[in-house]
Protein backbone atom coordinates (compact mmCIF):
# COMPACT_ATOMS: atom_id res chain seq x y z
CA UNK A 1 38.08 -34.89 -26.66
CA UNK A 2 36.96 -31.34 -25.48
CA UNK A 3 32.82 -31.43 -24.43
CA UNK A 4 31.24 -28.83 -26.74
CA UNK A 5 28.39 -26.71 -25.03
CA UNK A 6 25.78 -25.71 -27.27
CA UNK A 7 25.08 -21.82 -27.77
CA UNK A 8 22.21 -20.20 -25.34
CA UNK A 9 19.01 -20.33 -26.31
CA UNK A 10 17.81 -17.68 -28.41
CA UNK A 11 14.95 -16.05 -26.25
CA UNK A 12 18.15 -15.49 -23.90
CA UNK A 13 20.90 -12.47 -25.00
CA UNK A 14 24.67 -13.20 -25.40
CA UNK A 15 26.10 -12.27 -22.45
CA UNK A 16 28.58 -9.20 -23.03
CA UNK A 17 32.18 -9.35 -22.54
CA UNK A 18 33.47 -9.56 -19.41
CA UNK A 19 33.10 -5.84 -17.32
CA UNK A 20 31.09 -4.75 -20.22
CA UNK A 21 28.26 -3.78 -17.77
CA UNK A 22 30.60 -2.60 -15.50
CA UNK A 23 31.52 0.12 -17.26
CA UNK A 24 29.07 2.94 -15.51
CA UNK A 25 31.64 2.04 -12.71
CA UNK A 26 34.43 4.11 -13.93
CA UNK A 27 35.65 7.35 -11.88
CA UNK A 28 34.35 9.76 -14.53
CA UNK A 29 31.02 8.22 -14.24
CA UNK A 30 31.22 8.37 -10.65
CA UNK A 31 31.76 11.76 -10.52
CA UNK A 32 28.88 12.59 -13.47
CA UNK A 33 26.61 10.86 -11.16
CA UNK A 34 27.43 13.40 -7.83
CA UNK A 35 27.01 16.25 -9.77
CA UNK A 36 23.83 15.04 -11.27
CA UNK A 37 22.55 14.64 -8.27
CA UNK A 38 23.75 17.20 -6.64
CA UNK A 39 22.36 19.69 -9.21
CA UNK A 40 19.06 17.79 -9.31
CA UNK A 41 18.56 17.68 -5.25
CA UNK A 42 19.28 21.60 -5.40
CA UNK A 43 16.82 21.99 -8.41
CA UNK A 44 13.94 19.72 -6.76
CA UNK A 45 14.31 21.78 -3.38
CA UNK A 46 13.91 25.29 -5.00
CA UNK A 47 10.82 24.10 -6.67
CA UNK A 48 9.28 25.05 -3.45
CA UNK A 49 11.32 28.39 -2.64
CA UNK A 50 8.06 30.32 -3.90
CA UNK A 51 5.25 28.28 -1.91
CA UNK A 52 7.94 28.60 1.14
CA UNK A 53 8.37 32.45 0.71
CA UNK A 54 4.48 32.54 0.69
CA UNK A 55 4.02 30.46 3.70
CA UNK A 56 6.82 32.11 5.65
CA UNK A 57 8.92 28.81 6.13
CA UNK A 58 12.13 27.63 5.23
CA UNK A 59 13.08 23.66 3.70
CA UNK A 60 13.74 22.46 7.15
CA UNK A 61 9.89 23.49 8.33
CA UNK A 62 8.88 21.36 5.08
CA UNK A 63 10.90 18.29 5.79
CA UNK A 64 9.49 18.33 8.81
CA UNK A 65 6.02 18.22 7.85
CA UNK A 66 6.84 15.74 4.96
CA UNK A 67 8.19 12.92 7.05
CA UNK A 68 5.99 13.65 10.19
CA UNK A 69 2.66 13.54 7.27
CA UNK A 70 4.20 10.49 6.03
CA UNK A 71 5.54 8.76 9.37
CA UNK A 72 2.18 10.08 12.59
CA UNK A 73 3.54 9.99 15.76
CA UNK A 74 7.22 9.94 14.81
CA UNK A 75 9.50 10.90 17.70
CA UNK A 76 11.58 13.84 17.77
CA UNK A 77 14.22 11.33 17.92
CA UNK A 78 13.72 9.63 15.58
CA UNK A 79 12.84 12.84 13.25
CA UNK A 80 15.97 14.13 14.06
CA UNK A 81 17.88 11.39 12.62
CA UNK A 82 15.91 10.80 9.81
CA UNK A 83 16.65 14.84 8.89
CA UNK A 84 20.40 14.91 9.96
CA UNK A 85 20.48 18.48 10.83
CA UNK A 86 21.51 20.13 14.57
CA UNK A 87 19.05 19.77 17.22
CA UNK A 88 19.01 23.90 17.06
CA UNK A 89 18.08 23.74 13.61
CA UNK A 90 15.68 21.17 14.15
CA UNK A 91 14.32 22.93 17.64
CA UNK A 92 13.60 26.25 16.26
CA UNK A 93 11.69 24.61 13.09
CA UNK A 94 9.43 22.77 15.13
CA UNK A 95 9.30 25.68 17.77
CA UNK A 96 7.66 27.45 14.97
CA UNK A 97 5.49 24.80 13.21
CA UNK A 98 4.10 24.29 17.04
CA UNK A 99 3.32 27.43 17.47
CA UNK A 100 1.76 28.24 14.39
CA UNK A 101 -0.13 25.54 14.51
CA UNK A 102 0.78 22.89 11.78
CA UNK A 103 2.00 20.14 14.12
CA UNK A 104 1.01 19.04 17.58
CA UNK A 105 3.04 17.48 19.95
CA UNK A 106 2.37 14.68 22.70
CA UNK A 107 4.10 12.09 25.20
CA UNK A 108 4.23 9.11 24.08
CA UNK A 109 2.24 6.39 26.29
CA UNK A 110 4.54 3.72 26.23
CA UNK A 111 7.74 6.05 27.62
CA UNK A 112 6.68 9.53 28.93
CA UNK A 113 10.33 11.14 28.35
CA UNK A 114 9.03 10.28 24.67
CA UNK A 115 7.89 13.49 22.78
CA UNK A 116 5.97 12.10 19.05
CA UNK A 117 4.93 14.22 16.21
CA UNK A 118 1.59 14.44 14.55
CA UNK A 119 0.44 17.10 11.68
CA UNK A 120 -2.73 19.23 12.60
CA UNK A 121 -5.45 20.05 9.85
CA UNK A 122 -3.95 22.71 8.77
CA UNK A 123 -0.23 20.97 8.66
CA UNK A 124 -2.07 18.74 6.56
CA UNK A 125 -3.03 21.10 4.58
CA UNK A 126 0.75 23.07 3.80
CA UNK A 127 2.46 19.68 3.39
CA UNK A 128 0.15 18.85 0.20
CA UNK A 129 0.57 21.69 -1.29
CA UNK A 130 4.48 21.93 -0.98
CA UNK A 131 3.66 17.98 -1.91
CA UNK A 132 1.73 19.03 -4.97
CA UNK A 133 4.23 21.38 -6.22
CA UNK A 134 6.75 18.38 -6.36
CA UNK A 135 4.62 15.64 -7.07
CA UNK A 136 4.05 17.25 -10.65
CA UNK A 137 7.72 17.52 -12.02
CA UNK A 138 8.43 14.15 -10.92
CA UNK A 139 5.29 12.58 -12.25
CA UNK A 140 6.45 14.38 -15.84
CA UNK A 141 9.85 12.77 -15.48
CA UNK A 142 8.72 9.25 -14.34
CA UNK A 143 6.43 9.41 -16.83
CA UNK A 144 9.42 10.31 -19.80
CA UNK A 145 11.64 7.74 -18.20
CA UNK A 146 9.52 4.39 -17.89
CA UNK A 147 8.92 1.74 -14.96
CA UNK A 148 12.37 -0.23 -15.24
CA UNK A 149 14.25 3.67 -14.90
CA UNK A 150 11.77 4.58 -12.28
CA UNK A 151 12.52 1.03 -10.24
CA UNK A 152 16.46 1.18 -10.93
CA UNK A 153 16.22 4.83 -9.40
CA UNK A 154 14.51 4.00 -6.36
CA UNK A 155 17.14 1.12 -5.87
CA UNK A 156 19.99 3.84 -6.11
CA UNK A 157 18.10 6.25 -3.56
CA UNK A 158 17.40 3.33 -1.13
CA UNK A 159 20.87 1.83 -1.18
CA UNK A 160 22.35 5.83 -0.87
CA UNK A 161 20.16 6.09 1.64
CA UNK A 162 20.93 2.95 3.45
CA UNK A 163 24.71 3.46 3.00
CA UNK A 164 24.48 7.01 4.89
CA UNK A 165 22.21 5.60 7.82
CA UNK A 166 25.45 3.20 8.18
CA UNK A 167 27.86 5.35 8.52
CA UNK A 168 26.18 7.54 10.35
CA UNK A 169 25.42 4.45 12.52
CA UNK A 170 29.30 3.98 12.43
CA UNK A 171 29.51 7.60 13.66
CA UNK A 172 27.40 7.12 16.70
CA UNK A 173 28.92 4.06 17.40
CA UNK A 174 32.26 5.81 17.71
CA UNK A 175 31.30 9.31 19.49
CA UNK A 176 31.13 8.01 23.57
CA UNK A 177 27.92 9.47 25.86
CA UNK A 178 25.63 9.86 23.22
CA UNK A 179 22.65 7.85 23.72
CA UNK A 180 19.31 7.56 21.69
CA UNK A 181 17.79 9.42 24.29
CA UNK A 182 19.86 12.14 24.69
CA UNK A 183 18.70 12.75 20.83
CA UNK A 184 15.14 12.57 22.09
């Protein structure tokens, strides 16, 4: 004689069918998903083209002072990788934000060949108001979407994030004679 188990509880949902929740998984999903966010990184960037026009920088000048506001005494390293663009684009960005100014660089006490980051007052002051400008559309669409879309959407970012810093990793690993330091 067969054991019968009895059904789930009722404060607990039937489980779908089997792949049922799998289905966002498909190619044509997959492909929905990089053009959403393709469009939407290209739409959240020229939110700022205005404010940037008016301030006389471009996006990489306002990475820049986002992660170095968000991250003090960051190396240029370190920066560098975070921003994944050529040490010439990077270079003549914070050529500029020096020398206007907004950021102030200093060797770093622990290694001297160590050059970290740090925004000035007035670098303070550009990053929140390109922050500002951004902080508002994305509070309206949190807001619309509710906490368990807002958490499920940082998950994605952190885990496409994470995926790209290991292959880029990967990268690195594979191209011979370049050190950390030599990014530095």
């Amino acid at each position: 004689m067969t054991e019968r188990r009895p059904p789930p509880p009722a404060s607990r949902p039937a489980r779908p069918h089997a792949g049922v929740e799998l289905l966002f998984l498909r190619d044509e999903d997959m492909r929905q998903a990089q053009m959403l966010m393709t469009q939407a990184c290209r739409g959240f960037s020229s939110l700022l083209d205005p404010l940037l026009e008016e301030m006389q920088i471009g996006h990489a000048h306002q990475r820049i002072l986002q992660f170095v506001k968000n991250e003090p005494d960051i190396s240029v390293g370190a920066l560098l990788d975070i921003l994944s663009i050529t040490k010439q684009s990077m270079a003549r960005a914070l050529h500029d934000l020096l020398r206007r100014g907004l950021v102030h660089q200093h060797t770093s006490s622990r290694d001297r060949r160590m050059r970290l980051l740090r925004l000035t007052d007035a670098g303070y002051e550009m990053e929140r108001r390109l922050f500002e400008r951004q902080r508002d559309v994305v509070l309206r669409v949190y807001r619309e979407a509710g906490g368990p879309a807002v958490e499920g959407f940082r998950r994605v970012m952190r885990g496409l994030i994470e995926e790209s810093r290991n292959m880029a990793r990967h990268r690195d690993a594979q191209a011979p004679g370049q050190t950390q330091r030599s990014r530095e």
